[in-house]
PDB file of N, CA and C in Angstrom:
ATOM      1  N   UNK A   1      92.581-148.757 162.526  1.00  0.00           N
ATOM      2  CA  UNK A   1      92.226-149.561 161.386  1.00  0.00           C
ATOM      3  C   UNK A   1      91.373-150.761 161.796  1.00  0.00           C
ATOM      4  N   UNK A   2      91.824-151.738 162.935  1.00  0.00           N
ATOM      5  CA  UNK A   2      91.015-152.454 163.161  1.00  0.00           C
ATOM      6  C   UNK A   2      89.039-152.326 163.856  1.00  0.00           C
ATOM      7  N   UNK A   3      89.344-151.064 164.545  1.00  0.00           N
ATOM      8  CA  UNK A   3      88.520-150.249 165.140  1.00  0.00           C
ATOM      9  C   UNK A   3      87.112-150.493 163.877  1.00  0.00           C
ATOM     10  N   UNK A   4      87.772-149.971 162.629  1.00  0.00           N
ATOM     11  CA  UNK A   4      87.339-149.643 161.261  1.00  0.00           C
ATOM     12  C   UNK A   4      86.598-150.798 160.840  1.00  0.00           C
ATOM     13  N   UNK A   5      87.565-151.734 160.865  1.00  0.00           N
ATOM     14  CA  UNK A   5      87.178-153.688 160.232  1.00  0.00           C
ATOM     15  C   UNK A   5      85.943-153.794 160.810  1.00  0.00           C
ATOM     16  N   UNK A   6      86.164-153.963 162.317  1.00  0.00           N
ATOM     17  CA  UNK A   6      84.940-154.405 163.426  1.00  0.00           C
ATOM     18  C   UNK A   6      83.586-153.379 162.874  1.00  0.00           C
ATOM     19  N   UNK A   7      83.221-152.077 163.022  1.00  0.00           N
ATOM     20  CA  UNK A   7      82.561-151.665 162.723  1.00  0.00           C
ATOM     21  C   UNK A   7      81.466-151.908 161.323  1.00  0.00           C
ATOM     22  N   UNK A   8      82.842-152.201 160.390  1.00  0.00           N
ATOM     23  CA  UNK A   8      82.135-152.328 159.175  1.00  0.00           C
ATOM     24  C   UNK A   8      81.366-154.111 159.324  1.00  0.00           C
ATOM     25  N   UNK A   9      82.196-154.514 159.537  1.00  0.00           N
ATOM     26  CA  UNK A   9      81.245-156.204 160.451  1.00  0.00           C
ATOM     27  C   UNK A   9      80.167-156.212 160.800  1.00  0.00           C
ATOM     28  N   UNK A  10      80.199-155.499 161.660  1.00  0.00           N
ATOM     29  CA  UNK A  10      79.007-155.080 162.642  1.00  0.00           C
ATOM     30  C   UNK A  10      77.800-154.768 161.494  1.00  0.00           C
ATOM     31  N   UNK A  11      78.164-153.733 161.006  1.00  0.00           N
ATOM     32  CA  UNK A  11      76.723-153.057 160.263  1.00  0.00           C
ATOM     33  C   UNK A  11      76.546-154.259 159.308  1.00  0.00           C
ATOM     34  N   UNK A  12      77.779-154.947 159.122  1.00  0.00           N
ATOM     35  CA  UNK A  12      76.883-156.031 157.482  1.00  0.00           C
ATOM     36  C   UNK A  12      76.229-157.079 158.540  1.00  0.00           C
ATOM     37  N   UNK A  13      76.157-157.117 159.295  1.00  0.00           N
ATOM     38  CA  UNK A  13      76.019-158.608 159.945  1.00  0.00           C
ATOM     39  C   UNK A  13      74.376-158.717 160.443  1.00  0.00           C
ATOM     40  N   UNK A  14      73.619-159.247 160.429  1.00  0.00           N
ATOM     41  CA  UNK A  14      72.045-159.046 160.849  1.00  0.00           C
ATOM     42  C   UNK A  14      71.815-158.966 162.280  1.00  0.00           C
ATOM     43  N   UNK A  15      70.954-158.203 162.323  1.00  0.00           N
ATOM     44  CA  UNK A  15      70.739-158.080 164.069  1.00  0.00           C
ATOM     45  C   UNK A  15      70.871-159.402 164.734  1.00  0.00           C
ATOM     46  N   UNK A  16      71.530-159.120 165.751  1.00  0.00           N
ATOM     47  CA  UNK A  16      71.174-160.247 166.825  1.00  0.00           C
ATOM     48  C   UNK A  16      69.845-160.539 167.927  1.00  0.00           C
ATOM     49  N   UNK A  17      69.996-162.099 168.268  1.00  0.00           N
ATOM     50  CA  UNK A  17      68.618-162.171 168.677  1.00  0.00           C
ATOM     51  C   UNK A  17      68.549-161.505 170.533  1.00  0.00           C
ATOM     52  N   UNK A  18      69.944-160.501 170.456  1.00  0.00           N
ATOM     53  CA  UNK A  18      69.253-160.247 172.113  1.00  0.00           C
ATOM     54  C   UNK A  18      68.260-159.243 172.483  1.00  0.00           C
ATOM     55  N   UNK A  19      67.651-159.406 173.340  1.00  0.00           N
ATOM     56  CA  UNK A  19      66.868-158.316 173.564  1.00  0.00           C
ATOM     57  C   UNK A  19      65.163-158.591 173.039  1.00  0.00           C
ATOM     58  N   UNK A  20      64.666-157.438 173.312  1.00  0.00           N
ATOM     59  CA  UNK A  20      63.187-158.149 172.617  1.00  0.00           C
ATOM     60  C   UNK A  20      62.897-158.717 170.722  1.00  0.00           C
ATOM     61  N   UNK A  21      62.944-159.797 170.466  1.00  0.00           N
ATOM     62  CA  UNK A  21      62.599-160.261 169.302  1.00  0.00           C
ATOM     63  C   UNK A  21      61.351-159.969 168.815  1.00  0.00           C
ATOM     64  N   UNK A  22      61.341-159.090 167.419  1.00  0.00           N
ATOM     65  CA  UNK A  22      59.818-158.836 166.737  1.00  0.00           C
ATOM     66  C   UNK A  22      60.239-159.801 165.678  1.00  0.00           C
ATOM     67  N   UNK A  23      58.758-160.511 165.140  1.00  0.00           N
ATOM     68  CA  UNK A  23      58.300-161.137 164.043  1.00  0.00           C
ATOM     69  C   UNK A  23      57.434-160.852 164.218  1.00  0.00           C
ATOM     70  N   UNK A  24      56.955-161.204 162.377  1.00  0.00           N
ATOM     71  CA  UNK A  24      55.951-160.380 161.678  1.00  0.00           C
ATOM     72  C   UNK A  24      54.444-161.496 161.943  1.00  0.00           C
ATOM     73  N   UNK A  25      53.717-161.090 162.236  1.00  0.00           N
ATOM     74  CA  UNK A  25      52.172-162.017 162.978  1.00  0.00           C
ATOM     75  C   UNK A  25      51.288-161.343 161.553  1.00  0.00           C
ATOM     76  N   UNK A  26      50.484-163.046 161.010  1.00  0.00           N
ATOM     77  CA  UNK A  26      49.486-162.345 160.375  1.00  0.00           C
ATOM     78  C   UNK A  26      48.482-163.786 160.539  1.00  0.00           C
ATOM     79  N   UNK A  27      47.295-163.634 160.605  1.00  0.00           N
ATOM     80  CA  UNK A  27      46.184-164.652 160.760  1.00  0.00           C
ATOM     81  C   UNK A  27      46.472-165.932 159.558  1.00  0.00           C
ATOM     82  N   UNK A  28      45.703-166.642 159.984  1.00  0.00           N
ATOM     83  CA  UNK A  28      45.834-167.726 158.762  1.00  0.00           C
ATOM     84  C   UNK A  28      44.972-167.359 157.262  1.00  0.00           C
ATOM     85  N   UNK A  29      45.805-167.479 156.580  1.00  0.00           N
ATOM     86  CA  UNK A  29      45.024-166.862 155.058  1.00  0.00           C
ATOM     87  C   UNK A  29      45.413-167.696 154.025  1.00  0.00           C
ATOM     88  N   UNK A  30      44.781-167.572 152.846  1.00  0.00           N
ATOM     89  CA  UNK A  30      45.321-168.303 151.797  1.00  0.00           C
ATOM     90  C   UNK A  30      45.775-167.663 150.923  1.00  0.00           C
ATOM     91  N   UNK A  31      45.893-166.359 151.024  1.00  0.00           N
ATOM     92  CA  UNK A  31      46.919-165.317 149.962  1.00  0.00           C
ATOM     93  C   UNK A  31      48.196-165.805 149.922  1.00  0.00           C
ATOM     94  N   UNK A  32      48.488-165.580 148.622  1.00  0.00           N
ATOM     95  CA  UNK A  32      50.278-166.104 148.480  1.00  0.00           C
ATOM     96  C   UNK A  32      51.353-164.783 149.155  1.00  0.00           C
ATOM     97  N   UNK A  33      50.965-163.586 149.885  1.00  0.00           N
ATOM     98  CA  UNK A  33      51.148-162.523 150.697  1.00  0.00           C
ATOM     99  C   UNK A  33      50.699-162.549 151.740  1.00  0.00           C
ATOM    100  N   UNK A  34      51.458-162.319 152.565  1.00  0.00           N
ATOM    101  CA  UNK A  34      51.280-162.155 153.735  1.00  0.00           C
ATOM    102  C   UNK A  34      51.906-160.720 154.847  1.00  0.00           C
ATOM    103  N   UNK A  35      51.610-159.587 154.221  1.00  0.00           N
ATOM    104  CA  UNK A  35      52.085-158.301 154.933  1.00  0.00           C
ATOM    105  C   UNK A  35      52.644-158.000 156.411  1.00  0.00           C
ATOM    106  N   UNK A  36      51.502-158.630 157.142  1.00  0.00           N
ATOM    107  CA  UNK A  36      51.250-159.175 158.458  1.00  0.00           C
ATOM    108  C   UNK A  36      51.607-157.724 159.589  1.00  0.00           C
ATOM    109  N   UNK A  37      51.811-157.388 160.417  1.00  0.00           N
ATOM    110  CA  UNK A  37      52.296-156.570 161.364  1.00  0.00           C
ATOM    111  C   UNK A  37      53.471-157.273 162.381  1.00  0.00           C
ATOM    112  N   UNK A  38      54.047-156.337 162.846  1.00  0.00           N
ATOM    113  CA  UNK A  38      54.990-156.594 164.009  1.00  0.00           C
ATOM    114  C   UNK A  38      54.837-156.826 165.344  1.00  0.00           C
ATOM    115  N   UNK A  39      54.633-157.943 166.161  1.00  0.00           N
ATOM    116  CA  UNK A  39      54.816-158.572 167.293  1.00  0.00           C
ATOM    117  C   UNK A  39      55.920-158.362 168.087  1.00  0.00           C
ATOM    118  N   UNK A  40      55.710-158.130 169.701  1.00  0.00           N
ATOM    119  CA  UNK A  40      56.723-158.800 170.310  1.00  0.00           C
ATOM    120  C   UNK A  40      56.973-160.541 170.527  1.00  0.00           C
ATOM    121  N   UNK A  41      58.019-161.041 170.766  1.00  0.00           N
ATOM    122  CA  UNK A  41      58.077-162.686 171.143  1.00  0.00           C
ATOM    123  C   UNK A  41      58.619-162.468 172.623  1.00  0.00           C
ATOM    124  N   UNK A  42      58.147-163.721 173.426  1.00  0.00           N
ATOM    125  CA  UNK A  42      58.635-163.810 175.010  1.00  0.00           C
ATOM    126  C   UNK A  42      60.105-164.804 174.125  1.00  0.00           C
ATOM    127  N   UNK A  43      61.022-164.510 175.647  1.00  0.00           N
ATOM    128  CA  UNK A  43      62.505-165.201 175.648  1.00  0.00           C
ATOM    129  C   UNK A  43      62.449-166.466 175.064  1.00  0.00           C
ATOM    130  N   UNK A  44      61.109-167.554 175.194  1.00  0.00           N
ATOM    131  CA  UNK A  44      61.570-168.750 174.918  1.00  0.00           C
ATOM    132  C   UNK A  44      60.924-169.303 173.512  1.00  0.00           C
ATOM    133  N   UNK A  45      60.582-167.983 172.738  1.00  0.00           N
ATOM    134  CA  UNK A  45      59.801-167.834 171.964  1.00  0.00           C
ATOM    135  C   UNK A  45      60.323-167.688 170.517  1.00  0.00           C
ATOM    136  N   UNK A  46      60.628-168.598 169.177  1.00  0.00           N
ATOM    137  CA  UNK A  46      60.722-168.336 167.916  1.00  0.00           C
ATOM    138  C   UNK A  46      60.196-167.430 167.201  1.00  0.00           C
ATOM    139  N   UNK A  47      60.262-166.894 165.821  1.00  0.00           N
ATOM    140  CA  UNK A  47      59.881-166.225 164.337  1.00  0.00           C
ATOM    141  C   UNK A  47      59.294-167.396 164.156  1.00  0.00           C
ATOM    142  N   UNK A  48      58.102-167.735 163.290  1.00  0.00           N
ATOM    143  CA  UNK A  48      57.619-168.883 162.538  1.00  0.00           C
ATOM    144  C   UNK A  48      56.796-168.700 161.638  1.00  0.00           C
ATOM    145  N   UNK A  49      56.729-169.468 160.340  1.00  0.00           N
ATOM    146  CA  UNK A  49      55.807-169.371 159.395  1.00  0.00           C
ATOM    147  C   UNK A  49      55.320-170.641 158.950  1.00  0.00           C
ATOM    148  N   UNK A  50      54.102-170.601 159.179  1.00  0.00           N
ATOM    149  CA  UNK A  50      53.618-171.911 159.205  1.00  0.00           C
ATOM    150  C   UNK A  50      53.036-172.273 157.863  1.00  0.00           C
ATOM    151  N   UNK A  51      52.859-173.292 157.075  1.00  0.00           N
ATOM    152  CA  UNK A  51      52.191-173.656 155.790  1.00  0.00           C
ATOM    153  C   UNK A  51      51.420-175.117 156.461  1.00  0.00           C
ATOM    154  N   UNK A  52      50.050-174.885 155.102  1.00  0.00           N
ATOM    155  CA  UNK A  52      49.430-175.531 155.188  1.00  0.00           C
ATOM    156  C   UNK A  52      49.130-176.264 154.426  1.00  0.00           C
ATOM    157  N   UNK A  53      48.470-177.691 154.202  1.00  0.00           N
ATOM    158  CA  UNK A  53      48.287-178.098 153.149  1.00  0.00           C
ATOM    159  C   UNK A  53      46.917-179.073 153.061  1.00  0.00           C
ATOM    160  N   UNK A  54      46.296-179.100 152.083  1.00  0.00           N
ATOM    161  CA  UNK A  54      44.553-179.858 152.393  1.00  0.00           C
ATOM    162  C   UNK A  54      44.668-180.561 151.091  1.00  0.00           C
ATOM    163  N   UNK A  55      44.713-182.238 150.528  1.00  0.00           N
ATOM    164  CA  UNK A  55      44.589-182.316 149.135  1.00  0.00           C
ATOM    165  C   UNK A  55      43.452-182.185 148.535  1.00  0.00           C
ATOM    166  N   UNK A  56      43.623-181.474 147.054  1.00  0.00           N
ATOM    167  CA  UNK A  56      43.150-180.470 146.457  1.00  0.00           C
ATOM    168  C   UNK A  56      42.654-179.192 146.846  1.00  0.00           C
ATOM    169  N   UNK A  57      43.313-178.646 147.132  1.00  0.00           N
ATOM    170  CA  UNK A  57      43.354-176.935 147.915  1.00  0.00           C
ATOM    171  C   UNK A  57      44.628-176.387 147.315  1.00  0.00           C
ATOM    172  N   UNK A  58      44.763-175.298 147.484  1.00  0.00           N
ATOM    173  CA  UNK A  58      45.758-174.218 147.583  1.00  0.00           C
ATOM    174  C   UNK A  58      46.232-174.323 148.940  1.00  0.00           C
ATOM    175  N   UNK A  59      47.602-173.843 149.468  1.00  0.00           N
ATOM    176  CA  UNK A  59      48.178-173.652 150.371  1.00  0.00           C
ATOM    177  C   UNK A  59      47.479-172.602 151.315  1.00  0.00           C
ATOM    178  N   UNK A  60      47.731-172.980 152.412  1.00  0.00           N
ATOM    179  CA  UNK A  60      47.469-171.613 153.559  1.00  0.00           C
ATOM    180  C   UNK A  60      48.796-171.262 154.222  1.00  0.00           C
ATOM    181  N   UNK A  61      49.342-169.879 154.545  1.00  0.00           N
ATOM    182  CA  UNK A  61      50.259-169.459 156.039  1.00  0.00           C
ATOM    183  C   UNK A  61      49.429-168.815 157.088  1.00  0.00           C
ATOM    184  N   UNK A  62      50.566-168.787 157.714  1.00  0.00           N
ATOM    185  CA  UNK A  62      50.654-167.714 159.146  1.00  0.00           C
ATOM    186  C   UNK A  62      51.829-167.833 159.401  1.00  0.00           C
ATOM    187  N   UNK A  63      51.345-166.631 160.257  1.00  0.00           N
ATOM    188  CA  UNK A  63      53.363-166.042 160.575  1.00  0.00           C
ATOM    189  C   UNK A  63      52.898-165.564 162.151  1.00  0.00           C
ATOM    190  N   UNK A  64      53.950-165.794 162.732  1.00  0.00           N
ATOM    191  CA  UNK A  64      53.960-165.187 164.357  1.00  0.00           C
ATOM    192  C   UNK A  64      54.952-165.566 165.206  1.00  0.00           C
ATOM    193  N   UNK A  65      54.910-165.871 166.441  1.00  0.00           N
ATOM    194  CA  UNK A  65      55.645-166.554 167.782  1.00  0.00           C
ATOM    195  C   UNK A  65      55.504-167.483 167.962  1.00  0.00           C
ATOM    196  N   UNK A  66      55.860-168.365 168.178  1.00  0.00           N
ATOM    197  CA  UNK A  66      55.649-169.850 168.780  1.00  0.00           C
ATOM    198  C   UNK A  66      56.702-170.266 169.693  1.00  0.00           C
ATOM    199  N   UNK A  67      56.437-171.128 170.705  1.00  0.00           N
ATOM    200  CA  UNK A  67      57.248-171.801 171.928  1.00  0.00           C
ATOM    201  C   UNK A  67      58.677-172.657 170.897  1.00  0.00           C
ATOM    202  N   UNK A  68      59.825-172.271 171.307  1.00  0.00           N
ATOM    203  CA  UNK A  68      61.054-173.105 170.281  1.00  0.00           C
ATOM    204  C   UNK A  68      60.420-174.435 170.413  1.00  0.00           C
ATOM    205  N   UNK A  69      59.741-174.616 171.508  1.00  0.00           N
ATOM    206  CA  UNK A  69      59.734-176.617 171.615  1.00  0.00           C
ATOM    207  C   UNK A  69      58.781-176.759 170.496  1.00  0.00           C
ATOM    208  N   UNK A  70      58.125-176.329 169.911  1.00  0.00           N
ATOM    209  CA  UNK A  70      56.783-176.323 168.903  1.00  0.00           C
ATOM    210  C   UNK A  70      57.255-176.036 167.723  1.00  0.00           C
ATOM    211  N   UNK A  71      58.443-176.268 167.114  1.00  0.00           N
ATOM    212  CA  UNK A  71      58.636-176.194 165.785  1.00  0.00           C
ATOM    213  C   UNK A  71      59.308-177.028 165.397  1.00  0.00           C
ATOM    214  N   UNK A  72      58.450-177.242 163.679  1.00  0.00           N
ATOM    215  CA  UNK A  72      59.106-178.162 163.396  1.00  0.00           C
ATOM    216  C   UNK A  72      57.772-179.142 163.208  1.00  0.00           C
ATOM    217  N   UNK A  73      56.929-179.223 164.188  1.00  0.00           N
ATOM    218  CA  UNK A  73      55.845-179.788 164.298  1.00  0.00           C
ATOM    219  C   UNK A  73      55.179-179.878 163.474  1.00  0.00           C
ATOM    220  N   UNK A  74      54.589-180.605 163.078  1.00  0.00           N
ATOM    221  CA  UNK A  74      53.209-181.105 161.893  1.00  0.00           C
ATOM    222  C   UNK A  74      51.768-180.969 162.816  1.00  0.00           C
ATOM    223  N   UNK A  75      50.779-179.864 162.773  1.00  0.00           N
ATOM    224  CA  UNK A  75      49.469-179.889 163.317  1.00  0.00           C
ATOM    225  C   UNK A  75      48.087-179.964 162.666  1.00  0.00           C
ATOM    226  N   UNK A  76      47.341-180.254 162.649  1.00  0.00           N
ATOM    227  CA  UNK A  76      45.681-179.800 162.083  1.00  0.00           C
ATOM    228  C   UNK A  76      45.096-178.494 162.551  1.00  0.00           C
ATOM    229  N   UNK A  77      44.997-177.531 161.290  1.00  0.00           N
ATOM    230  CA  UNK A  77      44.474-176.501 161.941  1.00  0.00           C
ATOM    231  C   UNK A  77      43.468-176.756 161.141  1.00  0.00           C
ATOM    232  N   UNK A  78      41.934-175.550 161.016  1.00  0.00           N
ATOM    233  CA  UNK A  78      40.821-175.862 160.405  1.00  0.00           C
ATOM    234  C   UNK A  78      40.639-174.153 160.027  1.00  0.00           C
ATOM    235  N   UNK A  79      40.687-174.272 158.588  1.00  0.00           N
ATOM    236  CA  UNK A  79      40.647-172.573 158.191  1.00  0.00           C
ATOM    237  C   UNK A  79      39.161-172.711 157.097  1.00  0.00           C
ATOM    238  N   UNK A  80      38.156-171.856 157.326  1.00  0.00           N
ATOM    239  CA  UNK A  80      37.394-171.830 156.483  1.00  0.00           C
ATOM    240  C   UNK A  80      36.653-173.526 156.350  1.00  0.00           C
ATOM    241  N   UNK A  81      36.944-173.980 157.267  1.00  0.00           N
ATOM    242  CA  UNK A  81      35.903-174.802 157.693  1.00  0.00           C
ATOM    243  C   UNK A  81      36.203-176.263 156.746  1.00  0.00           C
ATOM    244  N   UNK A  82      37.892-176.102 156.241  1.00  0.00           N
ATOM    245  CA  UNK A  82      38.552-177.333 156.060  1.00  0.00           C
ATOM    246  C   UNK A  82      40.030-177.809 156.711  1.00  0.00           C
ATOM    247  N   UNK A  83      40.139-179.135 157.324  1.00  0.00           N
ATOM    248  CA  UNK A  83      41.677-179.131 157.736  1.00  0.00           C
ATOM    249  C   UNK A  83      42.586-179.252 157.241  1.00  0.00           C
ATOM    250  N   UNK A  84      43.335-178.247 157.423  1.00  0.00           N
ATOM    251  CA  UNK A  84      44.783-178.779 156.836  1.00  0.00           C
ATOM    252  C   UNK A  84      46.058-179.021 157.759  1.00  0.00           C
ATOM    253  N   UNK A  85      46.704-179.704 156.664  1.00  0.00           N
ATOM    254  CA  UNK A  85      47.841-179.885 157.760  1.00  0.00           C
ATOM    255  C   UNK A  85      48.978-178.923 158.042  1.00  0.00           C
ATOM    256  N   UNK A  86      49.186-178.301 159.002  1.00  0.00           N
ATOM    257  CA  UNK A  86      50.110-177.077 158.964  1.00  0.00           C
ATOM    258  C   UNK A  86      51.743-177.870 159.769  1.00  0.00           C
ATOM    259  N   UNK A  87      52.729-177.062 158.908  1.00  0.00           N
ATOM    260  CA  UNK A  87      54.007-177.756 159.416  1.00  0.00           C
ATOM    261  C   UNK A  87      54.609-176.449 160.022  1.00  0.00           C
ATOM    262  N   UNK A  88      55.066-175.753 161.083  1.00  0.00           N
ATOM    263  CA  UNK A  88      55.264-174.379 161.657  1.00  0.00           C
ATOM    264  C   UNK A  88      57.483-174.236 161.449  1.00  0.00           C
ATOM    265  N   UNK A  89      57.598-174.106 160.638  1.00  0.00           N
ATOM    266  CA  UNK A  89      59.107-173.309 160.272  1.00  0.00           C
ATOM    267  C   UNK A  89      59.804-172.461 161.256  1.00  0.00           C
ATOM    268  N   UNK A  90      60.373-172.920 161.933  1.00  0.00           N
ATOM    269  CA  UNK A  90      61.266-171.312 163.049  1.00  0.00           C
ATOM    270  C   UNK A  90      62.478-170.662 162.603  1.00  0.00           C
ATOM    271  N   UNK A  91      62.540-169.342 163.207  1.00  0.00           N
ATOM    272  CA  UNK A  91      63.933-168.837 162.778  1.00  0.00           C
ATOM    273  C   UNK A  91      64.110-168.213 163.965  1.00  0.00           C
ATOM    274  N   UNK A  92      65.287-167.493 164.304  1.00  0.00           N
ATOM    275  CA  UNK A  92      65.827-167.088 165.041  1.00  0.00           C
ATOM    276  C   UNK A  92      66.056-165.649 165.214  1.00  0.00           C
ATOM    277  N   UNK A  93      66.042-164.840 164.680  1.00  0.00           N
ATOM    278  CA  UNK A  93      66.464-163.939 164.280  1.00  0.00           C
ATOM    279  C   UNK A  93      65.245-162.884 164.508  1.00  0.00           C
ATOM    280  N   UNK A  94      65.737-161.261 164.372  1.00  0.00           N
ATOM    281  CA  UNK A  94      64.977-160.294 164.518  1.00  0.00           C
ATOM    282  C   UNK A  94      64.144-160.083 163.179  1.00  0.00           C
ATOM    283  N   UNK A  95      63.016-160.080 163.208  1.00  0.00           N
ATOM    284  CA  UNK A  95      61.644-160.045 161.780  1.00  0.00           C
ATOM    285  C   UNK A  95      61.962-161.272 160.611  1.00  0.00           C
ATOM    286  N   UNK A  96      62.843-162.412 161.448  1.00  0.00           N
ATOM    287  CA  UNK A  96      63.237-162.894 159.962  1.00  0.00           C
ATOM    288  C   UNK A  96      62.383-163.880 159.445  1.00  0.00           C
ATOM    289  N   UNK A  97      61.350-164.097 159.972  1.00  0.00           N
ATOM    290  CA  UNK A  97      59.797-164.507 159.158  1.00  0.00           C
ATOM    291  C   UNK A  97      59.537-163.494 158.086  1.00  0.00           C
ATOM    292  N   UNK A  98      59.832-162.663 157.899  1.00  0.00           N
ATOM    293  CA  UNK A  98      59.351-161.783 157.044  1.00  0.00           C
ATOM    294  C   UNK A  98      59.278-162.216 155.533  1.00  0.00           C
ATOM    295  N   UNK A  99      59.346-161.731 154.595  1.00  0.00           N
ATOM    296  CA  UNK A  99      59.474-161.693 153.383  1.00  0.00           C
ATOM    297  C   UNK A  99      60.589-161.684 152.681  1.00  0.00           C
ATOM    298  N   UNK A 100      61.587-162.530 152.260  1.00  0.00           N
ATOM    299  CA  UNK A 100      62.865-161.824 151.476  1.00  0.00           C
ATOM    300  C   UNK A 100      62.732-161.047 150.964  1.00  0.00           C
ATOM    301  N   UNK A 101      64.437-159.976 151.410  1.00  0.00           N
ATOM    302  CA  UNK A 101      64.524-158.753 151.108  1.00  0.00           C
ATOM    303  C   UNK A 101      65.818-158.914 150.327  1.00  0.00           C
ATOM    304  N   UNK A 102      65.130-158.534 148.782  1.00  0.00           N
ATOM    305  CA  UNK A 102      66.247-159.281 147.922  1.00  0.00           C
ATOM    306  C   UNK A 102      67.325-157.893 147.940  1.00  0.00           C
ATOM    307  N   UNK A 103      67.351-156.626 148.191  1.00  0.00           N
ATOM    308  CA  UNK A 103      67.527-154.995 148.207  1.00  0.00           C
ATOM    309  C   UNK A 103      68.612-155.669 149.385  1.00  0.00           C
ATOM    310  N   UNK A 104      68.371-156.562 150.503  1.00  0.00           N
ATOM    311  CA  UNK A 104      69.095-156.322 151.884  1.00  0.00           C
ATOM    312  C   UNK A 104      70.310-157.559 151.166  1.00  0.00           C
ATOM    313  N   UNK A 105      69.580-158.664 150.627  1.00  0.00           N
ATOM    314  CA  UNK A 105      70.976-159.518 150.335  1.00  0.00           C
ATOM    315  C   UNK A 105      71.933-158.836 149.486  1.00  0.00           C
ATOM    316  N   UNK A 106      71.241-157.625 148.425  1.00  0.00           N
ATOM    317  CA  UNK A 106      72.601-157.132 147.851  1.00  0.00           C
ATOM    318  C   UNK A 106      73.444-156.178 149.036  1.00  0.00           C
ATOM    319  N   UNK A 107      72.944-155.836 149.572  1.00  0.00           N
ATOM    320  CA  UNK A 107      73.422-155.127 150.706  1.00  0.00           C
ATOM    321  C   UNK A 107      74.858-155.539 151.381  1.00  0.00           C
ATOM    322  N   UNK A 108      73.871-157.010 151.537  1.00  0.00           N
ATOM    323  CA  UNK A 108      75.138-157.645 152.374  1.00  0.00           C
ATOM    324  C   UNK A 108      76.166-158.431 151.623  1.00  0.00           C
ATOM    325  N   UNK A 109      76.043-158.380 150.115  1.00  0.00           N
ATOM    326  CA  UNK A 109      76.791-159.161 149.468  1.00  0.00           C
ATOM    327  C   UNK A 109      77.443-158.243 149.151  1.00  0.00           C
ATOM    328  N   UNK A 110      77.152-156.432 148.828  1.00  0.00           N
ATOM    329  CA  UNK A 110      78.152-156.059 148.453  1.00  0.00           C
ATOM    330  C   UNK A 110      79.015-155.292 149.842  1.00  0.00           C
ATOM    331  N   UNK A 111      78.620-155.379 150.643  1.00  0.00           N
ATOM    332  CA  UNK A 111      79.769-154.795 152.058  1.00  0.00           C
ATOM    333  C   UNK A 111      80.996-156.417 152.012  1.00  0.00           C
ATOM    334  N   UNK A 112      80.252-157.280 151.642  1.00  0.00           N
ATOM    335  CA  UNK A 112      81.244-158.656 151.942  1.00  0.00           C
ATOM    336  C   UNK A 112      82.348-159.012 150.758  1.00  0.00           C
ATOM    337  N   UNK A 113      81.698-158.122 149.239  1.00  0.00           N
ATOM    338  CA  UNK A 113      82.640-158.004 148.315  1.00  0.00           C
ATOM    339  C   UNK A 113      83.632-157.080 148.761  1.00  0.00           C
ATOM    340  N   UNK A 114      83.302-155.969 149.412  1.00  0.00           N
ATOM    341  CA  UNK A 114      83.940-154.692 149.722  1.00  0.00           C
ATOM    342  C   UNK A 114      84.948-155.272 150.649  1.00  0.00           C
ATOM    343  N   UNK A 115      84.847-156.354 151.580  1.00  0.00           N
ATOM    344  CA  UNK A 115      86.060-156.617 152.745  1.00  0.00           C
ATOM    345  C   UNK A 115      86.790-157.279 151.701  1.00  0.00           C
ATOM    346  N   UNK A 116      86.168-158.554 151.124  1.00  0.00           N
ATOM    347  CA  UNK A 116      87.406-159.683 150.507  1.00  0.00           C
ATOM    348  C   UNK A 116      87.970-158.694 149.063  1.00  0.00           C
ATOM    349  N   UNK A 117      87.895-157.295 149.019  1.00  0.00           N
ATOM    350  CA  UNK A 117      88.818-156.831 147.911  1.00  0.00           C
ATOM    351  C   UNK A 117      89.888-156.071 148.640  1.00  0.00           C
ATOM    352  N   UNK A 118      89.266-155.691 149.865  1.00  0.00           N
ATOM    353  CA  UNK A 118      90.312-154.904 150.657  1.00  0.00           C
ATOM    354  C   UNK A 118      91.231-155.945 151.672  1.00  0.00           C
ATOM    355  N   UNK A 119      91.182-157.025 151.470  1.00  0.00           N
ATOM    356  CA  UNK A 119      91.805-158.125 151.984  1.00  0.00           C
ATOM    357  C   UNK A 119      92.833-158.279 151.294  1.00  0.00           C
TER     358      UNK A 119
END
């Protein structure tokens, strides 16, 4: 039975960060989408999604790897030949720059209803 508990844990629980970490890398754009492709990250290396901001403009991202010491940071990047100010976001986790996956939170909300009824 307990064998059972642990298992079902396991699968609700989100990957862990050991081993090689992918996040999703896409150039700097000003689409409110960002599809991007899958990267590897080195060991000392974050998920990040960076936003940008220029007053009177629309927002810019990017998404990729960055050094953990580098987030968090406020930089000047220059896209299309104006600067903005980009602030770079980290996460931890395997693809979790990505896009919310509103399909995966029911996922995990209903395996977590499923323990606290069998509790």
């Amino acid at each position: 039975m307990v064998l059972g508990w642990l298992l079902l844990l396991v699968t609700a629980l989100p990957r862990g960060t050991t081993g090689t970490k992918e996040c999703v890398f896409c150039e700097l754009t000003d689409s409110s989408s960002c599809p991007g492709t899958h990267m590897h990250c080195g060991d000392d290396e974050d998920c990040f999604t960076g936003t940008g901001t220029s007053p009177g403009l629309g927002p810019i991202i990017n998404k990729g790897c960055l050094p953990s010491t580098l987030c968090g940071r406020e930089e000047p990047v220059t896209y299309q030949g104006v600067t903005y100010s980009l602030i770079s976001t980290c996460c931890s986790g395997h693809l979790c720059n990505r896009a919310p996956n509103p399909a995966g939170s029911r996922r995990a909300l209903g395996i977590l209803l499923l323990l606290l009824r069998l509790l």
